[in-house]
Protein backbone atom coordinates (compact mmCIF):
# COMPACT_ATOMS: atom_id res chain seq x y z
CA UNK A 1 -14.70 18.53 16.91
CA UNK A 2 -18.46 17.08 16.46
CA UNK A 3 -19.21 14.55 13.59
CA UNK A 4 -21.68 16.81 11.27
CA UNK A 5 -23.31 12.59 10.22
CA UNK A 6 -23.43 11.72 13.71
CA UNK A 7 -24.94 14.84 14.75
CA UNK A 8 -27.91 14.74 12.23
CA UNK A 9 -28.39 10.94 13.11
CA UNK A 10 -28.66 11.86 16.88
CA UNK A 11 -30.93 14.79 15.80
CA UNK A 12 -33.58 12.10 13.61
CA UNK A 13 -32.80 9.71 16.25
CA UNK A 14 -34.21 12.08 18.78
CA UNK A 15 -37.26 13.14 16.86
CA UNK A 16 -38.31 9.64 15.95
CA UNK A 17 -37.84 9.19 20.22
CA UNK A 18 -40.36 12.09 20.73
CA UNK A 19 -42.59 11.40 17.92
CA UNK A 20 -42.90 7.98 19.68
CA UNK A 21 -43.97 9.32 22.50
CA UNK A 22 -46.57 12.27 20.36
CA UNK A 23 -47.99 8.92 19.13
CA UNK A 24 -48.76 7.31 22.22
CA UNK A 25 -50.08 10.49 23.60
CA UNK A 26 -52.46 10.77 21.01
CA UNK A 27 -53.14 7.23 20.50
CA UNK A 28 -54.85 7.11 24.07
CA UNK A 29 -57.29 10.24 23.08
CA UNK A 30 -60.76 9.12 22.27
CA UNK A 31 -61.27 8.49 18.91
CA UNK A 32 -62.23 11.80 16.97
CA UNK A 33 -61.23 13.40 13.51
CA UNK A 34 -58.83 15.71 15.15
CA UNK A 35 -56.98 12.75 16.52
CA UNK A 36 -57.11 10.52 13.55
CA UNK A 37 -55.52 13.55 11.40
CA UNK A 38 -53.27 13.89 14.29
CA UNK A 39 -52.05 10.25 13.82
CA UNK A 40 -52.05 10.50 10.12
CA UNK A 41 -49.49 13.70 10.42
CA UNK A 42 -47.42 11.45 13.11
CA UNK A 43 -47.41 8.23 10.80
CA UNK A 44 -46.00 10.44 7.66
CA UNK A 45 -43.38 12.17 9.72
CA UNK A 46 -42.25 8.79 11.20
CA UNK A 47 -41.75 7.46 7.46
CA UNK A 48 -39.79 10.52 6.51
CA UNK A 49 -37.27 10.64 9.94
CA UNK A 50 -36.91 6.56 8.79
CA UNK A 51 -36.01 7.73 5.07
CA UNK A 52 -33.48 10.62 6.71
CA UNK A 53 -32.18 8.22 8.80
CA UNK A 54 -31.69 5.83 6.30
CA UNK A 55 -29.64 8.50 3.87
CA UNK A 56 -27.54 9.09 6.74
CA UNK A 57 -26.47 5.60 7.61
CA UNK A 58 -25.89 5.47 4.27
CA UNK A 59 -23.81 8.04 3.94
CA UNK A 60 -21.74 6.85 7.60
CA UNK A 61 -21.36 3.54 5.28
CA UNK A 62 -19.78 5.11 2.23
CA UNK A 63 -17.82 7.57 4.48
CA UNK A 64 -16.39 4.48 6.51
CA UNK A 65 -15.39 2.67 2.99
CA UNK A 66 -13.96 5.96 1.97
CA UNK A 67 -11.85 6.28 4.64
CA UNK A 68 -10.96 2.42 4.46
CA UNK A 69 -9.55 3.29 1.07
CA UNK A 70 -7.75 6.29 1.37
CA UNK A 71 -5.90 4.94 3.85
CA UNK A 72 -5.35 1.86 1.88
CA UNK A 73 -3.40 3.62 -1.35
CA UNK A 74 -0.87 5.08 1.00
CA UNK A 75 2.17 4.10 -0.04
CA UNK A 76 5.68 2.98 1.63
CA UNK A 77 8.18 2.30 -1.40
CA UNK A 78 11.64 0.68 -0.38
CA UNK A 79 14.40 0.42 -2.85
CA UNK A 80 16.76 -2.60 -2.49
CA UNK A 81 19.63 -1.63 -4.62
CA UNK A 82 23.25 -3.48 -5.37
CA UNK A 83 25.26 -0.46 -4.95
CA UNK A 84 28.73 -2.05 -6.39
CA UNK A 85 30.84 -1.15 -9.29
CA UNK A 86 28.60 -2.18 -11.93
CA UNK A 87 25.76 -0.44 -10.83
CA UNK A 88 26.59 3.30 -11.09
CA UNK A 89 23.94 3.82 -13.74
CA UNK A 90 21.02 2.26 -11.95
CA UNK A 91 21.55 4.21 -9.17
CA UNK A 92 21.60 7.26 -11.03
CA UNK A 93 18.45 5.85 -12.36
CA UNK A 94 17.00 5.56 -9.40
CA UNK A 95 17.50 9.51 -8.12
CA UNK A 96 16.39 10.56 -11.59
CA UNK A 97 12.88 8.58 -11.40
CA UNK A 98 11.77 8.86 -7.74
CA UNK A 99 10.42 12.76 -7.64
CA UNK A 100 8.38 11.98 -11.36
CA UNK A 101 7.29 8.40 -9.52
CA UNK A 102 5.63 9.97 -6.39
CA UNK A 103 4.01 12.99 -8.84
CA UNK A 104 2.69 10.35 -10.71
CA UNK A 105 1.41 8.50 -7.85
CA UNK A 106 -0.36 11.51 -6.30
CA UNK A 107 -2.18 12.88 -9.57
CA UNK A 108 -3.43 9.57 -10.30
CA UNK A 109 -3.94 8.60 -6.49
CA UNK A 110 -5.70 11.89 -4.94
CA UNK A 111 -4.63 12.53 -1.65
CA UNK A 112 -2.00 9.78 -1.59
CA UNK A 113 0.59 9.95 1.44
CA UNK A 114 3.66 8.23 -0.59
CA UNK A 115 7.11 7.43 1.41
CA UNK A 116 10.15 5.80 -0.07
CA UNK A 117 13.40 4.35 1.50
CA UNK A 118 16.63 2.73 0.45
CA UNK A 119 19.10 0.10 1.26
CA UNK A 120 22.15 0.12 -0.91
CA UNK A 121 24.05 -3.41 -0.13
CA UNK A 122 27.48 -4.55 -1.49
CA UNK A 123 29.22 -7.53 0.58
CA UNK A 124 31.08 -8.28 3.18
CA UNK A 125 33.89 -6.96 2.53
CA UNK A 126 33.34 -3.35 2.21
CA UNK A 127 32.95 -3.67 6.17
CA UNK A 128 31.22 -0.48 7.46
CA UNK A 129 29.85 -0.29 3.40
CA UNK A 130 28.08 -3.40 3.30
CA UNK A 131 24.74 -1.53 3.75
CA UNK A 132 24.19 2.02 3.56
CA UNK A 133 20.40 3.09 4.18
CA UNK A 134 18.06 5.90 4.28
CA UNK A 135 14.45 5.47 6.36
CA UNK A 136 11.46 6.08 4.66
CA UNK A 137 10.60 9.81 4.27
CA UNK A 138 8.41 11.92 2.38
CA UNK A 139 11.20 14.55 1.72
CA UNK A 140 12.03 13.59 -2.15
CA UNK A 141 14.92 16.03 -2.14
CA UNK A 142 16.46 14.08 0.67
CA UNK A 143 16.33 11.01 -0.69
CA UNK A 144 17.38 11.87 -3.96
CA UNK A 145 20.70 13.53 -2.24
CA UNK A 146 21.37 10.91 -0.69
CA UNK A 147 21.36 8.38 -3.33
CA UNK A 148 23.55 10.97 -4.97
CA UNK A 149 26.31 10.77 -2.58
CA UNK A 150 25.98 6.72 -3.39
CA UNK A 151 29.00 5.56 -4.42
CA UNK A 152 28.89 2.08 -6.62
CA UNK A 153 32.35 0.47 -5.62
CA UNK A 154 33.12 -2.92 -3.72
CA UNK A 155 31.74 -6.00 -3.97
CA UNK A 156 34.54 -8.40 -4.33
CA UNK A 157 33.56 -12.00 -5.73
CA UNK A 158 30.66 -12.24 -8.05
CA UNK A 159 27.80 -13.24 -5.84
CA UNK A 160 26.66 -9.84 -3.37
CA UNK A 161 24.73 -9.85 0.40
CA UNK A 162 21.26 -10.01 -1.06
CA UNK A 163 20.55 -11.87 1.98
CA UNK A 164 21.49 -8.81 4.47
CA UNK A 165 19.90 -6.19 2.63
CA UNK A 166 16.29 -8.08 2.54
CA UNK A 167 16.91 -9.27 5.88
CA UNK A 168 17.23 -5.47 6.82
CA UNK A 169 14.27 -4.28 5.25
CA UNK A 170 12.35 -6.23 7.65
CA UNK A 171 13.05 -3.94 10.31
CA UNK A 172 12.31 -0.36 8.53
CA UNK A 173 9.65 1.63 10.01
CA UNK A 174 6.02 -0.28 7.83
CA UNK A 175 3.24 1.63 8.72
CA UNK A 176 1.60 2.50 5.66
CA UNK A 177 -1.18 0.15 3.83
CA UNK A 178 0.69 -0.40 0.50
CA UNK A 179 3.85 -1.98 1.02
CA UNK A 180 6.18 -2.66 -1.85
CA UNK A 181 10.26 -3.83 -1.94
CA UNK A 182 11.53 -2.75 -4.96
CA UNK A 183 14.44 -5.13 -5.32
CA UNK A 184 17.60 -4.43 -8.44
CA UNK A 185 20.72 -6.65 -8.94
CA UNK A 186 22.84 -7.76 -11.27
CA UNK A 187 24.04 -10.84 -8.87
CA UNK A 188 22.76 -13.43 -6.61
CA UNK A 189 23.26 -14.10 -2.86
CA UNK A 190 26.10 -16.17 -1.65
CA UNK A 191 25.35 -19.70 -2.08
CA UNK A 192 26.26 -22.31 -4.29
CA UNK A 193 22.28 -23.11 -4.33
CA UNK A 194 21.62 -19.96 -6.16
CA UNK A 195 24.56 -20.08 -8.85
CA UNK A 196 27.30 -21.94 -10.52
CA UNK A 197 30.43 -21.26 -12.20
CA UNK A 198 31.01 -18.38 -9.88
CA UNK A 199 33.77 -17.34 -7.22
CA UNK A 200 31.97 -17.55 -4.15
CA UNK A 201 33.83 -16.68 -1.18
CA UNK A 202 30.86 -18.20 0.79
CA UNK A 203 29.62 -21.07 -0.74
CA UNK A 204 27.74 -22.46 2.32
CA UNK A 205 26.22 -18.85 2.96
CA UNK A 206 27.99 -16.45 5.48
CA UNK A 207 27.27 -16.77 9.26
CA UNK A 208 25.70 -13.93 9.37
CA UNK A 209 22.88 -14.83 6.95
CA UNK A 210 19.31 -15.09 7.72
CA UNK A 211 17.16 -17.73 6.19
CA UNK A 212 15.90 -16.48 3.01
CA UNK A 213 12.30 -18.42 4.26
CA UNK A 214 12.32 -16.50 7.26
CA UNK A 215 12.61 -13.32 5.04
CA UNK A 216 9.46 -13.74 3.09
CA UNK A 217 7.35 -15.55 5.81
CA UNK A 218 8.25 -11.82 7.46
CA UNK A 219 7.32 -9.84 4.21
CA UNK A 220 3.98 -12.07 3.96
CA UNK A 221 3.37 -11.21 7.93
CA UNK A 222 3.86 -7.63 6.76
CA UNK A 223 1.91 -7.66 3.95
CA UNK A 224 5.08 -6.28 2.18
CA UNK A 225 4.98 -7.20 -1.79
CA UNK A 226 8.02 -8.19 -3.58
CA UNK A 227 9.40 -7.13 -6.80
CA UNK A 228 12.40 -8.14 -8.49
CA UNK A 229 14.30 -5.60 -11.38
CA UNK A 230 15.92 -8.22 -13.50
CA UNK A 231 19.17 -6.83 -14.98
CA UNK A 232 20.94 -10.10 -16.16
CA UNK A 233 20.57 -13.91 -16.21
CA UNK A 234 22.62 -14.68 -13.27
CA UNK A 235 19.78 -13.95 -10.91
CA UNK A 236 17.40 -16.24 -12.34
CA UNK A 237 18.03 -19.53 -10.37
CA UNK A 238 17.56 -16.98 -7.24
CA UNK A 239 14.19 -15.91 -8.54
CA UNK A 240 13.58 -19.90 -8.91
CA UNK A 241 14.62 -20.54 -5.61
CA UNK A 242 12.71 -17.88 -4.27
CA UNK A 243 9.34 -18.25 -5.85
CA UNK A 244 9.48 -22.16 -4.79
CA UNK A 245 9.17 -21.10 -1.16
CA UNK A 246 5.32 -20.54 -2.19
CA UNK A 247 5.23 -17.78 0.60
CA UNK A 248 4.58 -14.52 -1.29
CA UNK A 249 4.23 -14.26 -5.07
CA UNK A 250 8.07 -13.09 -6.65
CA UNK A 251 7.38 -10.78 -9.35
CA UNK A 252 10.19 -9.35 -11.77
CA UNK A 253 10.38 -7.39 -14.66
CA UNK A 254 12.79 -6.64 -17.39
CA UNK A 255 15.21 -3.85 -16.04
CA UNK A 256 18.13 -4.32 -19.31
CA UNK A 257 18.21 -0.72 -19.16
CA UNK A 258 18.10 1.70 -16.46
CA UNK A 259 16.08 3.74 -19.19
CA UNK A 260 13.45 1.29 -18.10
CA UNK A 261 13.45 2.07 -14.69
CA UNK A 262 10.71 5.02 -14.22
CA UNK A 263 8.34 3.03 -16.27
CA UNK A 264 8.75 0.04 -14.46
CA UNK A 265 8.67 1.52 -10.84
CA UNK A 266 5.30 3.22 -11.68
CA UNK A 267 3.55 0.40 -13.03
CA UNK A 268 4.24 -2.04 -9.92
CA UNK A 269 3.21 1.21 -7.55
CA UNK A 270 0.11 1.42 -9.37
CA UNK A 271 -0.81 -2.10 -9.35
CA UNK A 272 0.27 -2.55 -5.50
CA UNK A 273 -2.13 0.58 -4.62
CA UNK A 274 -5.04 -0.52 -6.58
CA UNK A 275 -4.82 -4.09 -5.37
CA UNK A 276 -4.58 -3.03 -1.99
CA UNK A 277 -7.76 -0.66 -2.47
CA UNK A 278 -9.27 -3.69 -4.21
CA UNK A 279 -8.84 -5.39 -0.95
CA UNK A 280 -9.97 -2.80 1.12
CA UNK A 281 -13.34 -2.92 -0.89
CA UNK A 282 -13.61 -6.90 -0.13
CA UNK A 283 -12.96 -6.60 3.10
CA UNK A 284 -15.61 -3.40 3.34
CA UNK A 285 -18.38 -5.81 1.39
CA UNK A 286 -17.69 -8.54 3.56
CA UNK A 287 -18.41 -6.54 6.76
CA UNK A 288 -21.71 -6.00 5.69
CA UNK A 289 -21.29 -2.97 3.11
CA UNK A 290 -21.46 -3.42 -0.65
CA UNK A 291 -18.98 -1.63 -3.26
CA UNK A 292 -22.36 -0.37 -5.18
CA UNK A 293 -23.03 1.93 -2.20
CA UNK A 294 -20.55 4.06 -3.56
CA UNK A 295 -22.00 4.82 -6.97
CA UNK A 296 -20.31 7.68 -9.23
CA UNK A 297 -17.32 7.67 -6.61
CA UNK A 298 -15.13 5.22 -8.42
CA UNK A 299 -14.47 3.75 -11.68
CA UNK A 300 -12.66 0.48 -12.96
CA UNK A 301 -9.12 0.99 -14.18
CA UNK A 302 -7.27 -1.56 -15.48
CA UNK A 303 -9.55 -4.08 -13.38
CA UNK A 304 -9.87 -2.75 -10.70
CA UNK A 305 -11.04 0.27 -8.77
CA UNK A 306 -9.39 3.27 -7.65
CA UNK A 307 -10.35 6.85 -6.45
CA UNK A 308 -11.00 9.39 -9.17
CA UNK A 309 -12.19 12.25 -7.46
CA UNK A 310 -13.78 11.39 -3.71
CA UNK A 311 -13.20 13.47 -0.64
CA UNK A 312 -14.61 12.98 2.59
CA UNK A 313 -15.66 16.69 2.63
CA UNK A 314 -18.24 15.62 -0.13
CA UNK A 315 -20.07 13.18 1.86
């Protein structure tokens, strides 16, 4: 299917070509009034084909940024959830907010594409039950009946395998733009580095563990961001730990209550997309094309900008 923009531009493109050659033509006449009214004609219609080709490379510009954004609010969501006995609630959380989160996200995002995942992790011990996981898919339903066959059981000692579960969600299927982890515990990894005073039936780490630096130098490769649902204190020294690797920022917010959970969820989604479409913007002014070349098509929310009602059929 022909580009309707590139098919005007080759249109002016081939007038201004002929008109080029009208010029010369006439240019070569002996001088008379019919030929200088003849070049007076050619010299006005040259200005205008530079004018319509002008509109239409600006048009190719905003398109380009257009499309540079739209793809840049779509949206692959991963929950990381501790799926053991204590967390029955927050799963349940977790079905209950997911079809209201992606609504959100596509009235407020137009034309988002918006996929979510899940790894539920308890420990080694629950053998084949250590992780259970579902790949990212646009089919809400599916998710959500999944997560509803979740079972929170297991878990053994205090401390759970954080450190399989993240290493895991290296390998799911990243393709969109935005890229967010949703992480929610109650516990920390094994480790006596990140906690004290618990029974920890791996206090050196289990063999099977994965260097939590190699994690996040893998997320920041990615361009996966990383947020944290803080249930209870005994996670903080993690969050310590983690955010003095200095390899992607650690962000967490209060998750006390599962009752907290919807709010929560949308808020990070919203700032991930709009940061990433703030990007996207940079990157577009830096390659030569200015944000202000888009007037009417955006406006600021909460600092920064995000589609209100572009579509590429407009331009």
């Amino acid at each position: 299917m022909s580009d309707p923009l590139e098919e005007i531009l080759k249109g002016v493109e081939e007038g201004m070509r002929k008109l080029k050659e009208m010029e010369e033509h006439t240019a070569a006449r002996p001088a008379t009034v019919e030929r200088d009214a003849r070049m007076g004609i050619i010299a006005e219609t040259k200005l205008k084909l530079k004018e319509s080709k002008k509109r239409v490379e600006k048009k190719m510009e905003i398109r380009a940024i257009l499309t540079v954004i739209k793809q840049a609010q779509n949206t692959d969501f991963l929950f990381v959830v501790d799926s053991t006995g204590s967390m029955g609630t927050y799963l349940a959380a977790v079905k209950d907010s997911v079809k209201s989160l992606t609504e959100q996200m596509q009235a407020q995002f137009k034309g988002v594409k918006f996929r979510v995942g899940m790894i539920a992790y308890r420990d080694h011990c629950d053998g084949a039950n250590r992780l259970e996981e579902f790949p990212f898919t646009f089919d809400i339903d599916a998710f959500k009946g999944f997560v509803s066959r979740l079972k929170a059981f297991g878990g053994g000692d205090g401390p759970e395998d954080v450190n399989g579960a993240l290493a895991r969600a290296r390998s799911f299927d990243w393709k969109h733009a935005t890229r967010v982890i949703c992480h929610i515990g109650d516990w920390p990894p094994h480790g006596s580095e990140f906690q004290s005073n618990f029974g920890d039936s791996y206090p050196s780490g289990h063999s099977l563990d994965v260097p939590f630096r190699d994690i996040f130098e893998s997320y920041r490769q990615k361009e996966i961001k990383y947020f944290f649902g803080r249930i209870t204190t005994y996670t903080d020294k993690m969050l310590e730990i983690f955010s003095g690797y200095k390899i992607i920022p650690i962000k967490s917010f209060d998750l006390s209550s599962p009752d907290k959970l919807l709010e929560s969820v949308t808020e990070i989604t919203r700032d991930s997309i709009t940061e990433s479409i703030t990007t996207a913007t940079v990157g577009a002014a830096r390659a030569g094309k200015s944000r202000s070349e888009v007037p009417g098509e955006y406006v600021r929310i909460d600092k920064s900008l995000h589609p209100k009602t572009a579509e590429l059929s407009d331009i």
